[in-house]
C-alpha atoms as a PDB file:
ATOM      1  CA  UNK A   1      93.897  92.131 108.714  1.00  0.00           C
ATOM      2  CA  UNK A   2      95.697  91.301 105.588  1.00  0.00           C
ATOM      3  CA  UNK A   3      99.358  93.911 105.116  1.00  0.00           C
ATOM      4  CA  UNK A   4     100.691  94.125 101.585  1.00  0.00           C
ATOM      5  CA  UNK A   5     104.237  95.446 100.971  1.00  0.00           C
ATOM      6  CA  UNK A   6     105.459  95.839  97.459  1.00  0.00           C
ATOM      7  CA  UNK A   7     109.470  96.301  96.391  1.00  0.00           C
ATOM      8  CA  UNK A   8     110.514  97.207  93.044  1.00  0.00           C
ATOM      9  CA  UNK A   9     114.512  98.175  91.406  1.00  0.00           C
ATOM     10  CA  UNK A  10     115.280  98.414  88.141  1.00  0.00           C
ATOM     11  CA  UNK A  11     118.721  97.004  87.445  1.00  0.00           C
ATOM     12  CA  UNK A  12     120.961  95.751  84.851  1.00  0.00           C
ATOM     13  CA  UNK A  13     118.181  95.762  82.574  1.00  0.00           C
ATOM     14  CA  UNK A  14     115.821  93.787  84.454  1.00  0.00           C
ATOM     15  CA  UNK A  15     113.032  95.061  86.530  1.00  0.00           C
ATOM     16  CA  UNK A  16     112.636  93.118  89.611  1.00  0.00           C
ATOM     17  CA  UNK A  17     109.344  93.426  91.688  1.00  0.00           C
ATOM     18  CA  UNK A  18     108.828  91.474  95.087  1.00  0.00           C
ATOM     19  CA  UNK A  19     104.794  91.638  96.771  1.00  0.00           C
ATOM     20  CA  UNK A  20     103.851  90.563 100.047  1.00  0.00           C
ATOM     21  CA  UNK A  21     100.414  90.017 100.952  1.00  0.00           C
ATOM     22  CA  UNK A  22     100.307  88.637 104.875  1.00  0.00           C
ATOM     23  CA  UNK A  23      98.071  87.594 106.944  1.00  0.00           C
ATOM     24  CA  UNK A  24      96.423  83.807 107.886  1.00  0.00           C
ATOM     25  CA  UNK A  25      98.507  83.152 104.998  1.00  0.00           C
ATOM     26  CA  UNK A  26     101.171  85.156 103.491  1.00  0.00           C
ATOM     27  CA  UNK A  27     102.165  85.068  99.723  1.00  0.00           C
ATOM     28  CA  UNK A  28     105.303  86.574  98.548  1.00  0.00           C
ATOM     29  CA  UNK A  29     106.030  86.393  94.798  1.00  0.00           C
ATOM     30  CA  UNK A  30     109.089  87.431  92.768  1.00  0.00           C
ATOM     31  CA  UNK A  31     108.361  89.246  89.370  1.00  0.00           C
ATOM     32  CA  UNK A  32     111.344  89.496  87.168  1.00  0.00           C
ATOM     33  CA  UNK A  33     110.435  91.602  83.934  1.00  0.00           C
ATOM     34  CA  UNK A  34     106.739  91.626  84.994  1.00  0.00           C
ATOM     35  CA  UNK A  35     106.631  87.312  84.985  1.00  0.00           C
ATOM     36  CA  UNK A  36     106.161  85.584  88.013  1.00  0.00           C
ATOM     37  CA  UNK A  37     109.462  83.538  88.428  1.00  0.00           C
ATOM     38  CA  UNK A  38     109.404  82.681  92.279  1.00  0.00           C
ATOM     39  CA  UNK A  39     106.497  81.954  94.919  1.00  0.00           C
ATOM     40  CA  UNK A  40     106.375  81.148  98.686  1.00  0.00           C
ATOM     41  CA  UNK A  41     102.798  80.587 100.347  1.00  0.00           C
ATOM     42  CA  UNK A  42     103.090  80.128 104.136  1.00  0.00           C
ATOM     43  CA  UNK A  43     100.307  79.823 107.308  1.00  0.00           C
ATOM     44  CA  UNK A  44     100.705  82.985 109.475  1.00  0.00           C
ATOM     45  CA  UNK A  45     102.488  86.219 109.130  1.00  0.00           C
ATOM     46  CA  UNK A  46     105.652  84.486 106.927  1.00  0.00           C
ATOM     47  CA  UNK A  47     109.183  83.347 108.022  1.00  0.00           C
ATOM     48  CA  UNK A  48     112.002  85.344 108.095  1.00  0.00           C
ATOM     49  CA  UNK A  49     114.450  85.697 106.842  1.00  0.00           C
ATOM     50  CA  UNK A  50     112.667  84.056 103.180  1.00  0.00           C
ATOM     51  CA  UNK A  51     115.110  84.241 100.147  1.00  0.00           C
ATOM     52  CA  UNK A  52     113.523  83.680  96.874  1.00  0.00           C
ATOM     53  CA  UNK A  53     115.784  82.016  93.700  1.00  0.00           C
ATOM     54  CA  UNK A  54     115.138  82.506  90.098  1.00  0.00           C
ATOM     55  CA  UNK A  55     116.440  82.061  86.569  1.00  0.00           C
ATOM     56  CA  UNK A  56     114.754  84.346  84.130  1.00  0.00           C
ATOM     57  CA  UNK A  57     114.841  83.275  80.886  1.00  0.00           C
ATOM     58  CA  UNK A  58     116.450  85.440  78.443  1.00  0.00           C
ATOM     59  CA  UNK A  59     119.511  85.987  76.979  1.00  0.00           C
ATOM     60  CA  UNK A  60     122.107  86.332  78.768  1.00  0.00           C
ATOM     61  CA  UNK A  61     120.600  84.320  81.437  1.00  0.00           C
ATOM     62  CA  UNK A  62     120.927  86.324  84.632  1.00  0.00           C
ATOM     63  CA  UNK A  63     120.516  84.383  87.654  1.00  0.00           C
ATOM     64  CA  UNK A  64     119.287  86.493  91.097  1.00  0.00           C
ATOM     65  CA  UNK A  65     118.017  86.047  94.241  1.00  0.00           C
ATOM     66  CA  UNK A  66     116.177  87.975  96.742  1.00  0.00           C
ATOM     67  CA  UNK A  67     116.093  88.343 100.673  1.00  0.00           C
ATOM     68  CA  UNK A  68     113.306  89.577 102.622  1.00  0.00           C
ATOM     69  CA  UNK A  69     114.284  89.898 106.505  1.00  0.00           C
ATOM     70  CA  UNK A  70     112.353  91.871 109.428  1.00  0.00           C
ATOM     71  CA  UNK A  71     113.533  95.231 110.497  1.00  0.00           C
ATOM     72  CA  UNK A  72     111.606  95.653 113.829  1.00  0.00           C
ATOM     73  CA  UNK A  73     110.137  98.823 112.377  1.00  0.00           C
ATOM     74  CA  UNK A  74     106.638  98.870 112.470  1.00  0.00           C
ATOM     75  CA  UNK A  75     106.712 101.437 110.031  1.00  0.00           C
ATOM     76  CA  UNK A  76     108.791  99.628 107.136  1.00  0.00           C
ATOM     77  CA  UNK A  77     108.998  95.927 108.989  1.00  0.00           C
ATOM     78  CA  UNK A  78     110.133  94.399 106.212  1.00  0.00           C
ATOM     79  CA  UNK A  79     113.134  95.080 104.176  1.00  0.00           C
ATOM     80  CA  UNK A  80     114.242  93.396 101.113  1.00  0.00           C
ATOM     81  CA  UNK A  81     117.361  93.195  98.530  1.00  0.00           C
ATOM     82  CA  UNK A  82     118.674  91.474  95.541  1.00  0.00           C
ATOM     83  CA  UNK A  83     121.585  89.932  94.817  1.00  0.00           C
ATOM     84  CA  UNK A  84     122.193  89.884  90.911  1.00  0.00           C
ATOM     85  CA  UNK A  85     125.846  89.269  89.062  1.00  0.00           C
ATOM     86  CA  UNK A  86     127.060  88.919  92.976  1.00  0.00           C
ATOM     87  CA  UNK A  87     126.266  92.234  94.150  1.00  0.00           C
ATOM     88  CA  UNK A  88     123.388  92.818  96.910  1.00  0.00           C
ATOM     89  CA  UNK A  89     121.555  95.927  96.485  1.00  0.00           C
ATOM     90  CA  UNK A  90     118.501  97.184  98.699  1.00  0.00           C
ATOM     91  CA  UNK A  91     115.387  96.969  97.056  1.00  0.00           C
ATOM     92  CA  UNK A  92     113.545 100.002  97.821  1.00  0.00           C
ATOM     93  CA  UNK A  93     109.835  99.303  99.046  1.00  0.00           C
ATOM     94  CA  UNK A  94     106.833 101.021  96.110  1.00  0.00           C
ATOM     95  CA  UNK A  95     104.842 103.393  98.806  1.00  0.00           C
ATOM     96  CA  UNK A  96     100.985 103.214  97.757  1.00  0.00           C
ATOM     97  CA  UNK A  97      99.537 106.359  97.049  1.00  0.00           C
END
C-alpha cells in the first residue's frame, strides 16, 4: 500500500513543499516556490535519514536544504525540517482533509 506524506513552511519568502509517496518505491521531491528543485527515487520504503540540497534560482539566491528522518510514530513517522540562511526549522507536515 502506497503512504504519502506532504510538508509545507512558508519562510523568508519562499514556500518550501516536501511530498513523499512510499511504497515498492518511494519518491520524495523538494518544491521550492511551487518548482521541483530536488528528487530522490529509492526501492522500498526510503532511507533515513534522506537530506535533499537545492539552489533556487532567484535573486538573492537562497541556498536550503531539507532533512527527512523517522520518528517511530506510526502516527506522524516521518518528520522533516529545513535549514535555510543556517537556521533549521521544523517543517510542519499538510494533514489531508
Amino acid at each position: 500500500m502506497r503512504r504519502r506524506y506532504s510538508f509545507h513552511l512558508d519562510r523568508a519568502g519562499r514556500s518550501v513543499t516536501v511530498n513523499v509517496r512510499s511504497g515498492w518505491i518511494t519518491e520524495t521531491e523538494l518544491l521550492v516556490d511551487g518548482k521541483e528543485c530536488a528528487f530522490h527515487r529509492v526501492h522500498g520504503h526510503g532511507v533515513y535519514p534522506l537530506t535533499l540540497a537545492a539552489r533556487p534560482p532567484g535573486e538573492p539566491a537562497l541556498p536550503l536544504s531539507v532533512r527527512l528522518e523517522r520518528t517511530g510514530s506510526a502516527e506522524h513517522p516521518l518528520a522533516c525540517t529545513v535549514d535555510l540562511d543556517g537556521t533549521v526549522r521544523p517543517v510542519p507536515e499538510r494533514v489531508e482533509r
